[in-house]
N, C-alpha and C. Protein backbone atom coordinates (compact mmCIF):
# COMPACT_ATOMS: atom_id res chain seq x y z
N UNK A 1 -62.38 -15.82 -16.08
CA UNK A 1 -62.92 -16.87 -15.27
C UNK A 1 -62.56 -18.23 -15.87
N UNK A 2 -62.56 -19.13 -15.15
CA UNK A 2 -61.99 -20.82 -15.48
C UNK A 2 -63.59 -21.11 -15.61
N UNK A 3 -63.82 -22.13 -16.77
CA UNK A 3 -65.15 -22.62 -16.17
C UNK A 3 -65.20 -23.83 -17.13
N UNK A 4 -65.95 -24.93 -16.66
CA UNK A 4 -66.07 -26.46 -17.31
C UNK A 4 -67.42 -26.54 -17.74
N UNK A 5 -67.70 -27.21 -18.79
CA UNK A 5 -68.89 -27.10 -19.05
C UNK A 5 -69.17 -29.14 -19.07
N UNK A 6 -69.90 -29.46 -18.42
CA UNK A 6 -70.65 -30.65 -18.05
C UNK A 6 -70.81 -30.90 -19.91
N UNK A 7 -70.66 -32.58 -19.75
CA UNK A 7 -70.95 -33.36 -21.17
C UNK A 7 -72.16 -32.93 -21.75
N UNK A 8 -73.31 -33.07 -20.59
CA UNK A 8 -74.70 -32.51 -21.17
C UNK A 8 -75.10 -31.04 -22.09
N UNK A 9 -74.28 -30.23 -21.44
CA UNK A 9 -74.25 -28.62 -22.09
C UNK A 9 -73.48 -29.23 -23.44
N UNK A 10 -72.17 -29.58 -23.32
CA UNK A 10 -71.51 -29.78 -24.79
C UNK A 10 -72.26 -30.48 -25.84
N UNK A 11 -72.75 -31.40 -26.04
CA UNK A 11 -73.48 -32.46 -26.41
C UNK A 11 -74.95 -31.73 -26.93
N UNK A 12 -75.54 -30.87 -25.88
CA UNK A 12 -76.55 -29.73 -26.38
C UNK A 12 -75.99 -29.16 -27.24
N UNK A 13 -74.82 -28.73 -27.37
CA UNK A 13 -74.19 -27.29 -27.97
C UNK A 13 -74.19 -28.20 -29.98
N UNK A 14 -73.40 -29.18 -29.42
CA UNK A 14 -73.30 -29.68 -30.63
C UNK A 14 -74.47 -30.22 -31.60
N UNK A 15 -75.12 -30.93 -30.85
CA UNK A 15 -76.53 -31.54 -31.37
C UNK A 15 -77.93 -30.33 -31.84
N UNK A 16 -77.94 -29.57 -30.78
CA UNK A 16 -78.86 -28.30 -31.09
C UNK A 16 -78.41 -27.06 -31.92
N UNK A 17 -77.23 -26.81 -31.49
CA UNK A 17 -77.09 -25.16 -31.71
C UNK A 17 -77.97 -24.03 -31.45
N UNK A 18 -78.75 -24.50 -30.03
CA UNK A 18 -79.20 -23.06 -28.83
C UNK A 18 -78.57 -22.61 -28.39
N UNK A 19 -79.30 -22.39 -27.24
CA UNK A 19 -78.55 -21.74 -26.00
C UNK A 19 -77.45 -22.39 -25.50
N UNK A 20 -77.05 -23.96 -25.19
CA UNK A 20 -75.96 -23.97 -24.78
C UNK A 20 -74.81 -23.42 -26.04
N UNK A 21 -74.96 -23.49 -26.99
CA UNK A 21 -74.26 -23.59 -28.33
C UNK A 21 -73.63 -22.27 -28.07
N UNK A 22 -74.76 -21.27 -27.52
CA UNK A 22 -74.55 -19.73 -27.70
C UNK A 22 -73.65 -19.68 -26.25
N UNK A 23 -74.03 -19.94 -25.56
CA UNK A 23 -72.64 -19.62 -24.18
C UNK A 23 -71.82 -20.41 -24.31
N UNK A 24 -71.31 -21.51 -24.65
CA UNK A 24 -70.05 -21.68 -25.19
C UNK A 24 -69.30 -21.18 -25.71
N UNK A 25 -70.02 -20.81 -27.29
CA UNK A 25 -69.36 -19.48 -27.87
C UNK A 25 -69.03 -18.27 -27.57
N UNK A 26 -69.48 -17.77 -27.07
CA UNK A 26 -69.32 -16.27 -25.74
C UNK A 26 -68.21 -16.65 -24.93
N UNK A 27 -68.16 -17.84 -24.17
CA UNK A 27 -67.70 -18.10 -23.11
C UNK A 27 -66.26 -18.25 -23.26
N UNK A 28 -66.37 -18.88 -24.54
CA UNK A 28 -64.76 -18.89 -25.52
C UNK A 28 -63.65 -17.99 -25.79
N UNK A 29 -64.40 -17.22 -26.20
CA UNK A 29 -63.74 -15.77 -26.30
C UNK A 29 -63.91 -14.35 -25.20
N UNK A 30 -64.18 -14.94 -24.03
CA UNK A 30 -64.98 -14.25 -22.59
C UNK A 30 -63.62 -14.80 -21.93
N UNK A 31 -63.96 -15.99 -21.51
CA UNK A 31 -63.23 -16.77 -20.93
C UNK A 31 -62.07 -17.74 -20.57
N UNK A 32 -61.07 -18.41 -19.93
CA UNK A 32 -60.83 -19.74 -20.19
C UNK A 32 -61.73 -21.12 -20.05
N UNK A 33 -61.63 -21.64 -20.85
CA UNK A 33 -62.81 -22.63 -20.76
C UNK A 33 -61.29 -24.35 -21.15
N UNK A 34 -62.24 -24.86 -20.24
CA UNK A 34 -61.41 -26.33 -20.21
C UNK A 34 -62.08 -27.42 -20.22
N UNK A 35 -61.42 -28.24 -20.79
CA UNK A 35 -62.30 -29.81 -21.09
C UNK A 35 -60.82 -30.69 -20.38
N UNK A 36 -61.76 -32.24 -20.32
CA UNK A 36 -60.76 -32.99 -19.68
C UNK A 36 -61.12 -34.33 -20.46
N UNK A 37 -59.80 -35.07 -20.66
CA UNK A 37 -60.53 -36.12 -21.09
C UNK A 37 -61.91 -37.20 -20.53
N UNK A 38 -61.50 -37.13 -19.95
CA UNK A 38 -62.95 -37.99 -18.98
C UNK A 38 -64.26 -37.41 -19.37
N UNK A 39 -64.34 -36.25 -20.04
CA UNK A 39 -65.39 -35.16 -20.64
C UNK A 39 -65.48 -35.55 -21.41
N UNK A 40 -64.14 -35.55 -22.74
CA UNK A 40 -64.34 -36.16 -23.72
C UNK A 40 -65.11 -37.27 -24.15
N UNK A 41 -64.20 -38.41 -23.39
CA UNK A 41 -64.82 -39.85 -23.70
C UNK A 41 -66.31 -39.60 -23.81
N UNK A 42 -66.82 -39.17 -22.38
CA UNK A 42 -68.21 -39.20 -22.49
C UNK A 42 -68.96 -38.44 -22.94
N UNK A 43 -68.57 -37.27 -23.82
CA UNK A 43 -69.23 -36.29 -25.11
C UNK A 43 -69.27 -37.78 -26.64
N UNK A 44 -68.32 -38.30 -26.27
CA UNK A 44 -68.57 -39.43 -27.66
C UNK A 44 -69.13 -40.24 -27.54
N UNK A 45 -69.42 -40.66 -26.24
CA UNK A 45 -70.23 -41.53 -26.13
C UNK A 45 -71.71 -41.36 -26.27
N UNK A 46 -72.03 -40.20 -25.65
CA UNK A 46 -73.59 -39.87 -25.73
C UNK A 46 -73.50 -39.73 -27.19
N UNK A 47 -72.49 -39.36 -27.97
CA UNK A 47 -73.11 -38.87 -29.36
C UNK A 47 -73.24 -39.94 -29.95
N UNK A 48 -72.62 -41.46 -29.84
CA UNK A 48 -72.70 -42.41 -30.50
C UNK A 48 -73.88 -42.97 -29.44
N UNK A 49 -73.83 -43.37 -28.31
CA UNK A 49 -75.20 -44.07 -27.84
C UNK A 49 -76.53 -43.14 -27.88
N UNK A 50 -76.55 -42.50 -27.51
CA UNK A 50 -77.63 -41.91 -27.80
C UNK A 50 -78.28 -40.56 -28.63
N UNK A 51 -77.51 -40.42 -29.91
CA UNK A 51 -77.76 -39.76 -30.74
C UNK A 51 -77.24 -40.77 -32.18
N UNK A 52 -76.93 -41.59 -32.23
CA UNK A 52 -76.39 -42.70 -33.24
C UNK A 52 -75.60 -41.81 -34.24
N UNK A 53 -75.06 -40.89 -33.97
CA UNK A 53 -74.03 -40.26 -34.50
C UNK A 53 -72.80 -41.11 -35.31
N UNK A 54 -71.94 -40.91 -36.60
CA UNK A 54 -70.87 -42.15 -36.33
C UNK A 54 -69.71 -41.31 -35.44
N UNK A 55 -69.06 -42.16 -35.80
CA UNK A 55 -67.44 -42.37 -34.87
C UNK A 55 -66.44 -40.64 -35.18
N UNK A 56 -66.78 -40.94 -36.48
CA UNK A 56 -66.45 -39.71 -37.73
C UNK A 56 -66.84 -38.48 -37.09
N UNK A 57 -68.19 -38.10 -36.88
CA UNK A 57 -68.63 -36.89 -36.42
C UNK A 57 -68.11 -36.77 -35.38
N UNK A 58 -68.79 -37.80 -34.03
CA UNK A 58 -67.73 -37.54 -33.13
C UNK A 58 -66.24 -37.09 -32.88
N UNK A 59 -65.85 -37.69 -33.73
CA UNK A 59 -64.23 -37.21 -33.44
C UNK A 59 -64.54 -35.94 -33.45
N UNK A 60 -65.40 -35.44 -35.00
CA UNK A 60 -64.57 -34.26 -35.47
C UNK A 60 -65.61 -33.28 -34.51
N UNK A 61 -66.44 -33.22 -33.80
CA UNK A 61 -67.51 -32.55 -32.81
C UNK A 61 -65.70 -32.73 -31.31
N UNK A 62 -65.45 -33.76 -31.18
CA UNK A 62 -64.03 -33.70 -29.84
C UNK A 62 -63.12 -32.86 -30.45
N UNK A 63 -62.35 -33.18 -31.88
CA UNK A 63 -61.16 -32.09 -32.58
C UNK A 63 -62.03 -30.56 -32.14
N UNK A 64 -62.86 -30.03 -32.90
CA UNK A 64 -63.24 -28.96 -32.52
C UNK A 64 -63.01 -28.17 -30.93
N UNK A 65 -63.61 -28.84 -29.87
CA UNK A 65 -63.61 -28.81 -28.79
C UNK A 65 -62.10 -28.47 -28.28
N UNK A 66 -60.96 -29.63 -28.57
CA UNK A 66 -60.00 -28.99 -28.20
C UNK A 66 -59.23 -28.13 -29.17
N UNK A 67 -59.52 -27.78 -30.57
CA UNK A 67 -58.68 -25.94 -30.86
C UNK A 67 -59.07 -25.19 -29.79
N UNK A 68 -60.44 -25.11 -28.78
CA UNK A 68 -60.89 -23.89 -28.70
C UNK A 68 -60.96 -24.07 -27.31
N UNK A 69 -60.79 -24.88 -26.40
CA UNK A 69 -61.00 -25.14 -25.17
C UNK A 69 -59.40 -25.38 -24.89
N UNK A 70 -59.46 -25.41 -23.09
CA UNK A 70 -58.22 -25.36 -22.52
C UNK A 70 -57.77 -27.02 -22.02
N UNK A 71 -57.02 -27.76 -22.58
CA UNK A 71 -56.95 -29.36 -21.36
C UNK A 71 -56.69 -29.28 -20.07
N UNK A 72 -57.42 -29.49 -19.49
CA UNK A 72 -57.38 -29.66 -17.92
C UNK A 72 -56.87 -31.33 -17.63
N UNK A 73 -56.65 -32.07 -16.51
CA UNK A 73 -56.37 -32.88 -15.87
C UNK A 73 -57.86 -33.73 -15.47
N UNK A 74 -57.55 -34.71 -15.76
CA UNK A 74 -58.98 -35.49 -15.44
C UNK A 74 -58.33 -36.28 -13.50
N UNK A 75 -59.02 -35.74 -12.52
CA UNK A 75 -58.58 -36.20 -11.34
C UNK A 75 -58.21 -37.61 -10.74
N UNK A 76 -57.56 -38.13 -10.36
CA UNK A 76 -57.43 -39.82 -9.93
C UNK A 76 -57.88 -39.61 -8.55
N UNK A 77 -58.48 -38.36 -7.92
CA UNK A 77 -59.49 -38.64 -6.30
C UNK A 77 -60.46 -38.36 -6.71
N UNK A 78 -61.23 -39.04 -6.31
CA UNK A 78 -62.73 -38.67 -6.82
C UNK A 78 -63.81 -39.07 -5.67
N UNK A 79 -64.14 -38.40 -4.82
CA UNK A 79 -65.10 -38.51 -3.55
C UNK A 79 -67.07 -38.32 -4.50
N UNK A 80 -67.43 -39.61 -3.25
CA UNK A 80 -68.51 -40.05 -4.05
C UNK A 80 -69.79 -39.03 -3.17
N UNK A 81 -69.77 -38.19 -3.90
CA UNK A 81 -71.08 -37.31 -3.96
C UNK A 81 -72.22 -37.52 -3.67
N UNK A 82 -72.45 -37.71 -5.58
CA UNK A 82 -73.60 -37.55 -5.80
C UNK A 82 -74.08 -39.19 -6.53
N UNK A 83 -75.15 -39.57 -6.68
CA UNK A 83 -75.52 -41.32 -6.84
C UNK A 83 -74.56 -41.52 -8.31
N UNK A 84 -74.46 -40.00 -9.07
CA UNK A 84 -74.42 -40.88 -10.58
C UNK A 84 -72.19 -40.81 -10.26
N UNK A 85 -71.63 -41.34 -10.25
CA UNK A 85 -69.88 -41.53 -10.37
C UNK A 85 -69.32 -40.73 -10.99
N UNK A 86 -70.32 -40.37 -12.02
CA UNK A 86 -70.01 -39.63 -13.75
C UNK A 86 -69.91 -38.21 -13.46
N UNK A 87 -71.15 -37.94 -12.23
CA UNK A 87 -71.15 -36.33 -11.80
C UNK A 87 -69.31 -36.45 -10.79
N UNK A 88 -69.45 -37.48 -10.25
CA UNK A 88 -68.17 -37.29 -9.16
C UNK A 88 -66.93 -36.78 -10.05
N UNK A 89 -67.06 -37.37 -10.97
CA UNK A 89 -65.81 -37.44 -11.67
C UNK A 89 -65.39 -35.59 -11.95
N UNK A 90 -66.84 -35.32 -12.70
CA UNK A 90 -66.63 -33.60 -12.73
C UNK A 90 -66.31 -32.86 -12.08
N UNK A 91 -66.59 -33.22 -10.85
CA UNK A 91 -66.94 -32.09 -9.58
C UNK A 91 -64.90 -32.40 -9.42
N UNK A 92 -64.49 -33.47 -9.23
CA UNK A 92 -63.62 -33.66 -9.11
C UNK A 92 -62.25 -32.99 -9.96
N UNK A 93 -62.74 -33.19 -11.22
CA UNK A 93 -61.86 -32.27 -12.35
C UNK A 93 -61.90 -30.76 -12.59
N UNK A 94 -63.13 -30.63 -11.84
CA UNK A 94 -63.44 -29.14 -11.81
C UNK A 94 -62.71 -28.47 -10.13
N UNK A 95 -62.59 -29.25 -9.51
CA UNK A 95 -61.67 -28.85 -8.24
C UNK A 95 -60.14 -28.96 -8.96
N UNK A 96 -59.76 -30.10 -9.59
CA UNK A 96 -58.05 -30.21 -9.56
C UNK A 96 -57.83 -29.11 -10.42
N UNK A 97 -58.62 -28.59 -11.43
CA UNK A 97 -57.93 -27.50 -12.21
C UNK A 97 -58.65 -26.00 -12.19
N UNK A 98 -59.31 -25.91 -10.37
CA UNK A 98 -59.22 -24.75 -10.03
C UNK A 98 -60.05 -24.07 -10.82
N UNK A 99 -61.17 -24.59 -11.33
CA UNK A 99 -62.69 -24.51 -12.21
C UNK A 99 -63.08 -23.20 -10.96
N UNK A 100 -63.63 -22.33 -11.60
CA UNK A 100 -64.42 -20.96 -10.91
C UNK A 100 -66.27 -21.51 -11.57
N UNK A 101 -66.38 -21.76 -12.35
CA UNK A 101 -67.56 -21.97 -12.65
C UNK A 101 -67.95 -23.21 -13.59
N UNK A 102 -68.85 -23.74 -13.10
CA UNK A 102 -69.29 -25.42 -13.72
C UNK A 102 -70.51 -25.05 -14.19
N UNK A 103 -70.55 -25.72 -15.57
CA UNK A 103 -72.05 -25.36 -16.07
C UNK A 103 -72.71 -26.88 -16.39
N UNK A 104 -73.59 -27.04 -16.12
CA UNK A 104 -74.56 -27.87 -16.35
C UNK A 104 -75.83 -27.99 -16.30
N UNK A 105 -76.48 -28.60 -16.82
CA UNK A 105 -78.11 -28.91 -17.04
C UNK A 105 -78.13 -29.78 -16.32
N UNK A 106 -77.24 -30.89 -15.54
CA UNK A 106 -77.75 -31.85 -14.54
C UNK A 106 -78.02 -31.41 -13.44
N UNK A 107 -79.39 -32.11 -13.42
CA UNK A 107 -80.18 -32.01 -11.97
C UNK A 107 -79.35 -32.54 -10.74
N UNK A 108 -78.31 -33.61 -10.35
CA UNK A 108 -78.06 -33.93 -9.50
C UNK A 108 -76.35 -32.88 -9.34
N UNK A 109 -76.32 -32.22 -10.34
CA UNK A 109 -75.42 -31.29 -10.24
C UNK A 109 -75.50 -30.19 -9.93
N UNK A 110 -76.60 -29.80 -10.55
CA UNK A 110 -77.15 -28.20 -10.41
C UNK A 110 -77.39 -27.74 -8.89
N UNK A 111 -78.44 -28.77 -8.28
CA UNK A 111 -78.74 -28.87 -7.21
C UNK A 111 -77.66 -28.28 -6.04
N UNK A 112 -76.56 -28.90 -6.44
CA UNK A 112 -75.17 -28.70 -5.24
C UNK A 112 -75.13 -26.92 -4.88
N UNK A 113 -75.34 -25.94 -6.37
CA UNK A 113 -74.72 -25.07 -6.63
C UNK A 113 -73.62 -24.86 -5.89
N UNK A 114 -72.65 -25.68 -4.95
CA UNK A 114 -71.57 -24.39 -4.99
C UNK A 114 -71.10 -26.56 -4.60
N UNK A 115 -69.55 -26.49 -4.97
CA UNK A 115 -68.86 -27.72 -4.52
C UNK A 115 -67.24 -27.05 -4.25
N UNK A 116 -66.78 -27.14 -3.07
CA UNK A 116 -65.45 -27.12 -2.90
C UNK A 116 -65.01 -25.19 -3.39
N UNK A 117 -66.56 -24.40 -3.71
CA UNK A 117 -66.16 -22.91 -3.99
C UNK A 117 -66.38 -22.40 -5.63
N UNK A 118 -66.78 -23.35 -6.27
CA UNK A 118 -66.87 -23.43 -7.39
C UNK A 118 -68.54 -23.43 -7.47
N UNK A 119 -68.72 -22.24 -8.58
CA UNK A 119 -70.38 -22.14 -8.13
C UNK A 119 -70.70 -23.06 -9.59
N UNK A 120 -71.64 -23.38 -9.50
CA UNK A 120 -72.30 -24.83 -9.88
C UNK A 120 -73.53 -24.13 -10.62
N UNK A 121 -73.74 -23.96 -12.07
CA UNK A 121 -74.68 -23.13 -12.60
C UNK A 121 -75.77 -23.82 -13.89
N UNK A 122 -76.70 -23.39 -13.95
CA UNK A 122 -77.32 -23.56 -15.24
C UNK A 122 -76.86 -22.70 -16.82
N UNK A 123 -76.86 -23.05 -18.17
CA UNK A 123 -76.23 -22.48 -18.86
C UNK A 123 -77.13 -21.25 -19.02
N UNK A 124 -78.63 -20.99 -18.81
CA UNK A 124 -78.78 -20.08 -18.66
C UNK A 124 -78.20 -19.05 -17.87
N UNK A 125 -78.24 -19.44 -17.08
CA UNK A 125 -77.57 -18.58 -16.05
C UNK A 125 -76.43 -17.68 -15.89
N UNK A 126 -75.41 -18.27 -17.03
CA UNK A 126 -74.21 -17.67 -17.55
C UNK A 126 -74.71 -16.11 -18.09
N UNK A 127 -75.27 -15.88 -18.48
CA UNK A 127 -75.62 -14.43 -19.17
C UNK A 127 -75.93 -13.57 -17.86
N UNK A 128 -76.32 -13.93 -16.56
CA UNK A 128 -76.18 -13.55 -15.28
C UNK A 128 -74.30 -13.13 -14.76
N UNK A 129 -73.95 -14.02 -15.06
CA UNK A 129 -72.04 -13.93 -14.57
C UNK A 129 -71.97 -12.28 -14.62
């Protein structure tokens, strides 16, 4: 299965080491799993704005990410959804590279469950797949 995992799940994965931490890891060696830059940027950003992380960790929390994840294409169409741009952008990168499953903890994401065929999930939920 193709599947993207939303900044919020990554950012959990890294900061906690729960449950998102744990289906990532599964999902890794289960799956293809893909990140895009536009993911990126904003995995470093939450870790520096709102975890005051430095620059340093970040990187090395993004290096990690791509040994083990697939690069996908960050989309230049991006149809406006949902209120936040940031969700558009996903839904969008998760259509151009043919994403089978989107994981996220966002509420204005989750909600959609299915966009363009692509089912739209909680990370719990992955142990369901």
């Amino acid at each position: 299965m193709r599947i993207l995992f939303d900044a919020n799940v990554m950012v959990s994965a890294i900061v906690t080491r729960g449950l998102s931490f744990d289906v990532i890891k599964d999902s890794v060696y289960k799956h293809e799993v893909f990140y895009t830059d536009y993911l990126l940027g904003e995995i470093k950003e939450i870790l520096a704005g709102k975890f005051f992380l430095s620059e340093k960790i970040a990187e090395n929390a993004v290096r990690l990410l791509k040994k083990y994840f697939i690069k996908g294409k960050t989309s230049r169409t991006v149809d406006k959804i949902c209120r936040d741009p940031g969700d558009d952008q996903v839904l969008a990168d998760a259509a151009a590279n043919k994403i089978e499953i989107l994981i996220s903890a966002d509420k204005d994401l989750s909600v959609l469950k299915k966009y363009k065929g692509i089912k739209i999930i909680l990370p719990r939920d992955y142990w369901k797949l």
